[in-house]
N, C-alpha and C. Protein backbone atom coordinates (compact mmCIF):
# COMPACT_ATOMS: atom_id res chain seq x y z
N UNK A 1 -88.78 -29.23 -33.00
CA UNK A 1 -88.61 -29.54 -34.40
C UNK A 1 -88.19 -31.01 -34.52
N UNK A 2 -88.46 -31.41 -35.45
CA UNK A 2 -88.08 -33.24 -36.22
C UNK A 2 -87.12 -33.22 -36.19
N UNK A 3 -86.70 -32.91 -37.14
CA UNK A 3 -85.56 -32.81 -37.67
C UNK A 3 -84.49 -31.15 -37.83
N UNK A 4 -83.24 -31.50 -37.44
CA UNK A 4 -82.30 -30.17 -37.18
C UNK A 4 -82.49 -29.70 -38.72
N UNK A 5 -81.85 -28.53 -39.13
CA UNK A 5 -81.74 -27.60 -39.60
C UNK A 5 -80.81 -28.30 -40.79
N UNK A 6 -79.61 -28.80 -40.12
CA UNK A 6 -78.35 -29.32 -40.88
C UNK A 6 -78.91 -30.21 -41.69
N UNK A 7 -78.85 -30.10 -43.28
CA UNK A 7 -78.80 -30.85 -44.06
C UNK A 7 -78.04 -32.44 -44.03
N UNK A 8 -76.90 -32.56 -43.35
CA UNK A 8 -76.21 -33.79 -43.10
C UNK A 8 -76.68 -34.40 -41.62
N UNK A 9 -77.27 -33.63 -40.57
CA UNK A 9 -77.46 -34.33 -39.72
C UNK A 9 -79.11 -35.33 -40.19
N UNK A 10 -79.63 -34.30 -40.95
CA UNK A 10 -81.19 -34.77 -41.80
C UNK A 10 -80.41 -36.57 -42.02
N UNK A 11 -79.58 -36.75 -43.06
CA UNK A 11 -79.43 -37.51 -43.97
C UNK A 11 -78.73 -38.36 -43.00
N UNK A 12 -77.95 -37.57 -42.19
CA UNK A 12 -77.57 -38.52 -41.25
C UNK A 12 -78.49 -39.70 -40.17
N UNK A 13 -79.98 -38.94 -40.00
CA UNK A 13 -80.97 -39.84 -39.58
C UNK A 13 -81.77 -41.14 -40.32
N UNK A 14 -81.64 -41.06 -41.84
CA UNK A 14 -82.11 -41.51 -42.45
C UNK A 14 -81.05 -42.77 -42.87
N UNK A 15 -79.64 -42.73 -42.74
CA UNK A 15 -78.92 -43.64 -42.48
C UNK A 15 -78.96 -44.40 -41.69
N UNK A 16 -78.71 -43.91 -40.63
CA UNK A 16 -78.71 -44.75 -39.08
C UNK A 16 -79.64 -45.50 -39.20
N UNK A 17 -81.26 -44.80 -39.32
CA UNK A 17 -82.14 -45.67 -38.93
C UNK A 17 -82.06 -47.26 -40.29
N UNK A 18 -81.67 -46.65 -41.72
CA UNK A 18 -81.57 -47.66 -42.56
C UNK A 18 -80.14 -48.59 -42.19
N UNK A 19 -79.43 -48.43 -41.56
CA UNK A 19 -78.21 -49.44 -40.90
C UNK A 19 -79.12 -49.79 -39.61
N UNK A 20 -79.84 -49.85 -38.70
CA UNK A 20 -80.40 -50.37 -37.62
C UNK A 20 -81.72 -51.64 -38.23
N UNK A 21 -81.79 -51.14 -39.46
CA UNK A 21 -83.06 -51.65 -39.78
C UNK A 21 -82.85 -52.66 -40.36
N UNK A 22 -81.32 -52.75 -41.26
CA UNK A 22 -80.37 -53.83 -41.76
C UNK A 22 -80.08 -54.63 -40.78
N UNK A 23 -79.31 -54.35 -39.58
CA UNK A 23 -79.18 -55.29 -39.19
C UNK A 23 -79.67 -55.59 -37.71
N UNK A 24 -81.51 -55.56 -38.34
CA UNK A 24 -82.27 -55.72 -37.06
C UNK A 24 -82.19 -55.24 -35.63
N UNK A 25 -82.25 -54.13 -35.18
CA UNK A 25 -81.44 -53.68 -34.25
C UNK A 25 -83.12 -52.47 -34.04
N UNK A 26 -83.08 -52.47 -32.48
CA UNK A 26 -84.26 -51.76 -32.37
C UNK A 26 -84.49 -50.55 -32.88
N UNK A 27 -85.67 -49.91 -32.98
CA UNK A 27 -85.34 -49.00 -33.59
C UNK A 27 -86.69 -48.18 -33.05
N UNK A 28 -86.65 -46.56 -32.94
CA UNK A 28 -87.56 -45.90 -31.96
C UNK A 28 -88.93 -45.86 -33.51
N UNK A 29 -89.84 -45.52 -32.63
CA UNK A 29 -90.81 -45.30 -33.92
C UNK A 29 -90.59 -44.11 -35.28
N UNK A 30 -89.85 -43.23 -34.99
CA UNK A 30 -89.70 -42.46 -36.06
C UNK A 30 -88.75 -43.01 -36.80
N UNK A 31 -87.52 -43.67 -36.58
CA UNK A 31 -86.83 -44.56 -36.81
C UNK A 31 -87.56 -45.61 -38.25
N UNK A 32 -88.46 -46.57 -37.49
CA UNK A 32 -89.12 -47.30 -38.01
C UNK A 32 -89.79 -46.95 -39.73
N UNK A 33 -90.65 -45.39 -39.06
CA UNK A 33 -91.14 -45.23 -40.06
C UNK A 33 -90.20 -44.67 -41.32
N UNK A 34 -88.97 -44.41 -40.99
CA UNK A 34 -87.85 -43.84 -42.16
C UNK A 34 -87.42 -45.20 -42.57
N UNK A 35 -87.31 -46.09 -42.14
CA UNK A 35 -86.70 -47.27 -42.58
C UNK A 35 -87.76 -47.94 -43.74
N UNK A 36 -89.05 -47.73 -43.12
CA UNK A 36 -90.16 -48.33 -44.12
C UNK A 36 -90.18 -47.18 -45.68
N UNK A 37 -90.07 -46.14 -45.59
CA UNK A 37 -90.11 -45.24 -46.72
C UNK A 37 -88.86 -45.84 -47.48
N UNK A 38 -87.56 -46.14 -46.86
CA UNK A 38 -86.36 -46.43 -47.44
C UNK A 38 -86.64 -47.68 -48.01
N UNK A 39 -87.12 -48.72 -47.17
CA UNK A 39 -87.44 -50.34 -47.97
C UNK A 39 -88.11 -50.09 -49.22
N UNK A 40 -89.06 -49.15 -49.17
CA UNK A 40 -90.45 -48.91 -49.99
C UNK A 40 -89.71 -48.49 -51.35
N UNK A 41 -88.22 -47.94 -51.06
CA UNK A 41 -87.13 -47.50 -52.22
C UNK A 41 -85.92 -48.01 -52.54
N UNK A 42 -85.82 -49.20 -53.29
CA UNK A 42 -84.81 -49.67 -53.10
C UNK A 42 -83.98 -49.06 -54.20
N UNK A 43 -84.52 -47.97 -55.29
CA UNK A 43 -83.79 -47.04 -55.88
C UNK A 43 -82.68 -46.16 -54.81
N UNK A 44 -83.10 -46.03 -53.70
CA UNK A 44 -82.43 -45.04 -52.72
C UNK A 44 -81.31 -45.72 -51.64
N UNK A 45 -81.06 -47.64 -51.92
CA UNK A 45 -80.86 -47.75 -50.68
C UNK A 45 -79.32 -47.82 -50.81
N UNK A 46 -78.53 -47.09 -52.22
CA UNK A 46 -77.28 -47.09 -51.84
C UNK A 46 -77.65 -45.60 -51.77
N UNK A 47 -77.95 -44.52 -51.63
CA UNK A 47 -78.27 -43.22 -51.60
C UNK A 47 -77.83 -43.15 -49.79
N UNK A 48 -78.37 -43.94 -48.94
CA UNK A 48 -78.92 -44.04 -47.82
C UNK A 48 -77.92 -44.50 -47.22
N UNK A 49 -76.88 -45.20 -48.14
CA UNK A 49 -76.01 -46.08 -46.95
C UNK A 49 -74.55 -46.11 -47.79
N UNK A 50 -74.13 -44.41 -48.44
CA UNK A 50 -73.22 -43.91 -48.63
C UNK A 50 -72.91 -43.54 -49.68
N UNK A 51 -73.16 -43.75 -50.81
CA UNK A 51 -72.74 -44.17 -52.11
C UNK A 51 -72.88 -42.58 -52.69
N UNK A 52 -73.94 -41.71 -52.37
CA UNK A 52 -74.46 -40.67 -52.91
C UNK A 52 -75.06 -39.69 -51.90
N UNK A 53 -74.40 -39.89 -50.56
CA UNK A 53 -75.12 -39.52 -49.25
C UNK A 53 -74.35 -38.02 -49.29
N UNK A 54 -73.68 -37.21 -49.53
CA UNK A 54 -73.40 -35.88 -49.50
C UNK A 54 -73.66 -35.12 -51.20
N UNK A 55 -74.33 -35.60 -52.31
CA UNK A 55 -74.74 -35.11 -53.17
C UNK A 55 -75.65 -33.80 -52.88
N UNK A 56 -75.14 -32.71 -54.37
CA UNK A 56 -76.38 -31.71 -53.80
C UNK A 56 -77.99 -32.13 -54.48
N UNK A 57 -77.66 -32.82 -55.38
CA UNK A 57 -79.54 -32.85 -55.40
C UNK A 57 -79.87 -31.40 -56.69
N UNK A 58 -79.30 -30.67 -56.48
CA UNK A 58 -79.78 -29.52 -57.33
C UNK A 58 -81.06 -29.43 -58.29
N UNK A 59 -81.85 -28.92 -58.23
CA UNK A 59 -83.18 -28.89 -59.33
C UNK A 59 -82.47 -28.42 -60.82
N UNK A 60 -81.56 -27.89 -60.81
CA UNK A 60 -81.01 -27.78 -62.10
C UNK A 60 -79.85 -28.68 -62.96
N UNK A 61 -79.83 -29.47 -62.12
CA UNK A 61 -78.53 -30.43 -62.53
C UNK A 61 -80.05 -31.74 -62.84
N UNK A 62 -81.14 -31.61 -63.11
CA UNK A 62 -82.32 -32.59 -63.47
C UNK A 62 -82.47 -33.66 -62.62
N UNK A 63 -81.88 -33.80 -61.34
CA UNK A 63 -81.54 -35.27 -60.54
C UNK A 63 -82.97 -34.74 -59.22
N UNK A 64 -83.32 -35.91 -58.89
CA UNK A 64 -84.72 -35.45 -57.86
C UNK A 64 -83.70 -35.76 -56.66
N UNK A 65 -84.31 -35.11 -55.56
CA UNK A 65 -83.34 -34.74 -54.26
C UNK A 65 -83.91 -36.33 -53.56
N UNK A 66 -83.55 -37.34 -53.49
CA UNK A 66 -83.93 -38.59 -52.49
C UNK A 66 -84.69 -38.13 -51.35
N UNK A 67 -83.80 -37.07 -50.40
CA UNK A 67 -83.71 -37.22 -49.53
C UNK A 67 -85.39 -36.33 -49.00
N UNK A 68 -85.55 -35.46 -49.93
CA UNK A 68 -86.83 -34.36 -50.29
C UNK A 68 -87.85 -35.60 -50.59
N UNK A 69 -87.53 -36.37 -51.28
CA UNK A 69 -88.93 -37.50 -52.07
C UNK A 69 -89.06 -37.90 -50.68
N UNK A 70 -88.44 -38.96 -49.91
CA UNK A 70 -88.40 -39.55 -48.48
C UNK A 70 -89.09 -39.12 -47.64
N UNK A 71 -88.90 -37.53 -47.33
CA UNK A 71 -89.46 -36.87 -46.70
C UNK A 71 -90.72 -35.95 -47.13
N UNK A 72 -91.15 -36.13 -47.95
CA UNK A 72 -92.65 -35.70 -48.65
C UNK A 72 -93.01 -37.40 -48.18
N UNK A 73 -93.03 -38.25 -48.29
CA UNK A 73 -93.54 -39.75 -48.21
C UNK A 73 -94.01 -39.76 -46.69
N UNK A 74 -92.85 -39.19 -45.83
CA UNK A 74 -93.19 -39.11 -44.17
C UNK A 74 -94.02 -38.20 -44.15
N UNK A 75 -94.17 -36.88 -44.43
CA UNK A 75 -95.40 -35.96 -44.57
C UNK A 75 -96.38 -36.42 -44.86
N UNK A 76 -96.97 -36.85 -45.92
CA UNK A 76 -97.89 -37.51 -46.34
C UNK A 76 -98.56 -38.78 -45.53
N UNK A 77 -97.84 -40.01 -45.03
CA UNK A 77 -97.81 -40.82 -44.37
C UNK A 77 -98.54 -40.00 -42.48
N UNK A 78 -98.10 -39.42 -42.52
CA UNK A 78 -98.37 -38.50 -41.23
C UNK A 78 -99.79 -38.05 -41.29
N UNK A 79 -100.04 -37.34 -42.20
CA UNK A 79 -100.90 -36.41 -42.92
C UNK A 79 -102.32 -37.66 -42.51
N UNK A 80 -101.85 -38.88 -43.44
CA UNK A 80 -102.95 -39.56 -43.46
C UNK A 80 -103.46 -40.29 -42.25
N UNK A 81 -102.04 -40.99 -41.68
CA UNK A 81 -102.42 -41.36 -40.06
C UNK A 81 -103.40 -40.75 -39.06
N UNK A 82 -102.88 -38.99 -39.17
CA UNK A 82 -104.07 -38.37 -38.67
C UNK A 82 -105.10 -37.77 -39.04
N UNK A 83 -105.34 -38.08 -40.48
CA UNK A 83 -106.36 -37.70 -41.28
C UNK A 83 -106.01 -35.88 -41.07
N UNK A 84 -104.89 -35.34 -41.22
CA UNK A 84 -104.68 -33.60 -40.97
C UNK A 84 -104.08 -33.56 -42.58
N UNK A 85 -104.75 -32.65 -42.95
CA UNK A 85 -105.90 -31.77 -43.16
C UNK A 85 -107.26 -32.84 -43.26
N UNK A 86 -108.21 -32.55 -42.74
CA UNK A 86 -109.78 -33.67 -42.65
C UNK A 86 -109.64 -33.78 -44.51
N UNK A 87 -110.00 -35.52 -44.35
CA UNK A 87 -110.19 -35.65 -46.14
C UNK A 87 -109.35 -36.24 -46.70
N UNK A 88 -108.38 -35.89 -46.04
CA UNK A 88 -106.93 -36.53 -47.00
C UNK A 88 -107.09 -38.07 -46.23
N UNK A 89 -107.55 -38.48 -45.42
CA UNK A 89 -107.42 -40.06 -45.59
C UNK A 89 -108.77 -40.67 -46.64
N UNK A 90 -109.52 -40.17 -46.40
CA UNK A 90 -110.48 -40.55 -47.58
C UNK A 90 -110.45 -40.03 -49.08
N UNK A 91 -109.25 -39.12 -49.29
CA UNK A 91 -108.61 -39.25 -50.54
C UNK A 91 -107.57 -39.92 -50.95
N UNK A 92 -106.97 -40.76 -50.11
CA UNK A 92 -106.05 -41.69 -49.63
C UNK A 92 -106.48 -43.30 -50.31
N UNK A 93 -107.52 -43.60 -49.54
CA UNK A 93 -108.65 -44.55 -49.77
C UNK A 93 -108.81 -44.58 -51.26
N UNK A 94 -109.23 -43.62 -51.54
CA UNK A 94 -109.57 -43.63 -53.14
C UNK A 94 -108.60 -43.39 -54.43
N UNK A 95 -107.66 -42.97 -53.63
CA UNK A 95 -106.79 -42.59 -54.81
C UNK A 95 -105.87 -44.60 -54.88
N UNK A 96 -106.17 -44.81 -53.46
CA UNK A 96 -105.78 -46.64 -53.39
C UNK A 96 -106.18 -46.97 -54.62
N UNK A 97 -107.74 -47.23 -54.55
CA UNK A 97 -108.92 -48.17 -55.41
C UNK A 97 -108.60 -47.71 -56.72
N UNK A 98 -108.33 -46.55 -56.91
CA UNK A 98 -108.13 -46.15 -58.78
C UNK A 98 -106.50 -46.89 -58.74
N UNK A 99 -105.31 -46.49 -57.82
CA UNK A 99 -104.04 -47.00 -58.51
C UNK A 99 -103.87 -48.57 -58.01
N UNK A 100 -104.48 -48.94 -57.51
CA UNK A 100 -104.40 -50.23 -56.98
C UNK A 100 -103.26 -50.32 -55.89
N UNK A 101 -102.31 -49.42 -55.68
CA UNK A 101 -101.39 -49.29 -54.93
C UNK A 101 -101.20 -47.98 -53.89
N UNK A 102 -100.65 -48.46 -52.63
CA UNK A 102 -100.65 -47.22 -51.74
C UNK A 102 -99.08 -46.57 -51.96
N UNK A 103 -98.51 -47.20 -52.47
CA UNK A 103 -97.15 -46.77 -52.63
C UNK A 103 -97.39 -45.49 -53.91
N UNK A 104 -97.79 -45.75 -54.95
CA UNK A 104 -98.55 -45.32 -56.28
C UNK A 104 -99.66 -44.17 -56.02
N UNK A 105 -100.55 -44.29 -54.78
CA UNK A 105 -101.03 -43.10 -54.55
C UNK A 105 -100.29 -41.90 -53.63
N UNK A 106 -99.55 -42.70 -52.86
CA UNK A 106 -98.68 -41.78 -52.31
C UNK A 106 -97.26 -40.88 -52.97
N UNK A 107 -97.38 -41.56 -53.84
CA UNK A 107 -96.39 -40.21 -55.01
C UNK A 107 -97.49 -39.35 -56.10
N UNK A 108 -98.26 -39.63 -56.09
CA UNK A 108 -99.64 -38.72 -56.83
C UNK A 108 -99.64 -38.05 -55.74
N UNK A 109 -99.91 -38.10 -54.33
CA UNK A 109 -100.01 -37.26 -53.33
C UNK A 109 -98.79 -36.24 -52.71
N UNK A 110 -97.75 -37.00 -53.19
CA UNK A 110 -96.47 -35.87 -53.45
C UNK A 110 -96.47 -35.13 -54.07
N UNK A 111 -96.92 -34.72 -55.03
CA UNK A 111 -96.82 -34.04 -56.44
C UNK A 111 -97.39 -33.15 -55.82
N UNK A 112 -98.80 -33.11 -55.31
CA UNK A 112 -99.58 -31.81 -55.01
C UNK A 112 -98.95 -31.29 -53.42
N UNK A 113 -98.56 -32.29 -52.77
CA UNK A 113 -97.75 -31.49 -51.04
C UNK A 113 -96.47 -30.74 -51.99
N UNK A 114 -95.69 -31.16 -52.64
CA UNK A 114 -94.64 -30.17 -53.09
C UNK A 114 -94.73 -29.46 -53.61
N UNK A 115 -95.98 -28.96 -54.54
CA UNK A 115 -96.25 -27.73 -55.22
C UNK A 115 -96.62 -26.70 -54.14
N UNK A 116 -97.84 -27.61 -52.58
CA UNK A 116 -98.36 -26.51 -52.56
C UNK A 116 -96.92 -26.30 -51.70
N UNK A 117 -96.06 -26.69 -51.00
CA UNK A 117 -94.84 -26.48 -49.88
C UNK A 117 -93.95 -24.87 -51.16
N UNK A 118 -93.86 -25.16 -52.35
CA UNK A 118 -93.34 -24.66 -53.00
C UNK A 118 -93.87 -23.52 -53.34
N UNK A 119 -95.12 -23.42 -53.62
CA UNK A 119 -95.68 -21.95 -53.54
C UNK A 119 -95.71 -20.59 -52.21
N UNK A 120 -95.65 -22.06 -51.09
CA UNK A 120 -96.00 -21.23 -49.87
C UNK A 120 -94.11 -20.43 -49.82
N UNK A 121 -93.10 -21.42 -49.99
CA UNK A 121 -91.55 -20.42 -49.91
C UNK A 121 -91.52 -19.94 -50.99
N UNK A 122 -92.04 -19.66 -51.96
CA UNK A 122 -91.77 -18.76 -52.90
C UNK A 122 -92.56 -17.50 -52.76
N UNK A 123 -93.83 -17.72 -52.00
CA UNK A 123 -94.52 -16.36 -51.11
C UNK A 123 -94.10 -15.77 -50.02
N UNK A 124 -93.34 -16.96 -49.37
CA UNK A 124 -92.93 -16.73 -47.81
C UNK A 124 -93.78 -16.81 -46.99
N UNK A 125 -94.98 -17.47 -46.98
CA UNK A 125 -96.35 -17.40 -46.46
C UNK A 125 -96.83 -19.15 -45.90
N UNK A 126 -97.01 -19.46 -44.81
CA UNK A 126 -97.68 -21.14 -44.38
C UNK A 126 -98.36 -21.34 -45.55
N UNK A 127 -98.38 -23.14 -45.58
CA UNK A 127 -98.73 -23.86 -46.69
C UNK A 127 -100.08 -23.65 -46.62
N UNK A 128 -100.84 -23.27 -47.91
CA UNK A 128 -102.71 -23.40 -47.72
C UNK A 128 -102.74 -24.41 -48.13
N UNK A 129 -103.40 -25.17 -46.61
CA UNK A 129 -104.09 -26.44 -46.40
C UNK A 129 -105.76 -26.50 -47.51
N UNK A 130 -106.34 -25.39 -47.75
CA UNK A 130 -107.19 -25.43 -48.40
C UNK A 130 -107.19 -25.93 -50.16
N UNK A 131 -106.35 -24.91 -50.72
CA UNK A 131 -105.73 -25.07 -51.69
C UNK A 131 -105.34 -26.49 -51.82
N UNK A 132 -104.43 -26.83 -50.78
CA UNK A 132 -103.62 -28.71 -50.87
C UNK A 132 -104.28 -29.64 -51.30
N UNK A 133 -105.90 -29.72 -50.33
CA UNK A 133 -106.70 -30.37 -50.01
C UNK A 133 -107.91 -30.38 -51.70
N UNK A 134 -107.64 -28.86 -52.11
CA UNK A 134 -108.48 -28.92 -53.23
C UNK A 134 -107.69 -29.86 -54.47
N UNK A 135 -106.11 -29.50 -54.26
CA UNK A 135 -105.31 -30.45 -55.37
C UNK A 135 -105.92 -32.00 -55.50
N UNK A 136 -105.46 -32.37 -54.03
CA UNK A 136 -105.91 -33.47 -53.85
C UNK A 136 -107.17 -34.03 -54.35
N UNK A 137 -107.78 -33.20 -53.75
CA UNK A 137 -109.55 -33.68 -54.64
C UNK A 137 -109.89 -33.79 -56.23
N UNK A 138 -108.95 -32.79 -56.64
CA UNK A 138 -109.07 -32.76 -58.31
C UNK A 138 -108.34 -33.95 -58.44
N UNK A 139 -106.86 -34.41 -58.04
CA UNK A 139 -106.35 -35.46 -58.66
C UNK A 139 -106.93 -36.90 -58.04
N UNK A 140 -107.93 -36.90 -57.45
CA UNK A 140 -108.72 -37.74 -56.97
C UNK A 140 -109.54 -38.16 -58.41
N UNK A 141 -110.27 -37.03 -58.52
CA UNK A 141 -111.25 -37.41 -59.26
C UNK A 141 -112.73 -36.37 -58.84
């Protein structure tokens, strides 16, 4: 597994690597790539480096969980690197050319990984990659 179980050791990775990344200090590749999602947010970077780092986030208190957005961004980012599910980098590509931005298509591409992540625990059932892949295509175009 990536990442432990523990909610604080989670958040606890996403610190470290954003204090290593501050003050230039090597950093392993998974490392790297949490630090780039964090730059990519500078809404998050007192979130990241204490200020709001044991908050619950709650879906009912209306506040979006940082630490959930971050990590849909690394999913996604992953997703496309290896083109898994086939398609999603060439919906990637295109969803670029319509927003002009990869940052901008990659939260359009959140929207549909958290619905389908959200349907699959509310069934109790693995995420359908089919289904995902069809979101994707509709909000493509």
């Amino acid at each position: 597994m990536l990442f432990g179980q523990d909610r604080q050791e989670l958040r606890q990775m996403y610190a470290d690597a954003w204090q290593k990344f501050i003050r230039d200090e090597s950093l392993s590749p998974l490392e790297t790539q949490i630090a780039r999602v964090i730059q990519d947010h500078p809404e998050y970077h007192a979130v990241v480096s204490g200020a709001e780092f044991d908050a619950d986030y709650a879906p009912e208190s209306g506040q979006s969980n940082p630490f959930l957005h971050m990590g849909l961004h690394l999913a996604v980012r992953e997703q496309v690197a290896t083109n898994r599910p086939i398609g999603i980098l060439d919906i990637f590509h295109l969803l670029i050319k319509q927003t002009g931005d990869a940052l901008e298509a990659e939260h359009r591409m959140l929207e549909c990984l958290a619905e389908t992540l959200w349907e699959a625990q509310t069934q109790n059932t693995a995420p359908d990659e089919k289904r995902y892949v069809a979101r994707l295509r509709k909000l493509a175009g």
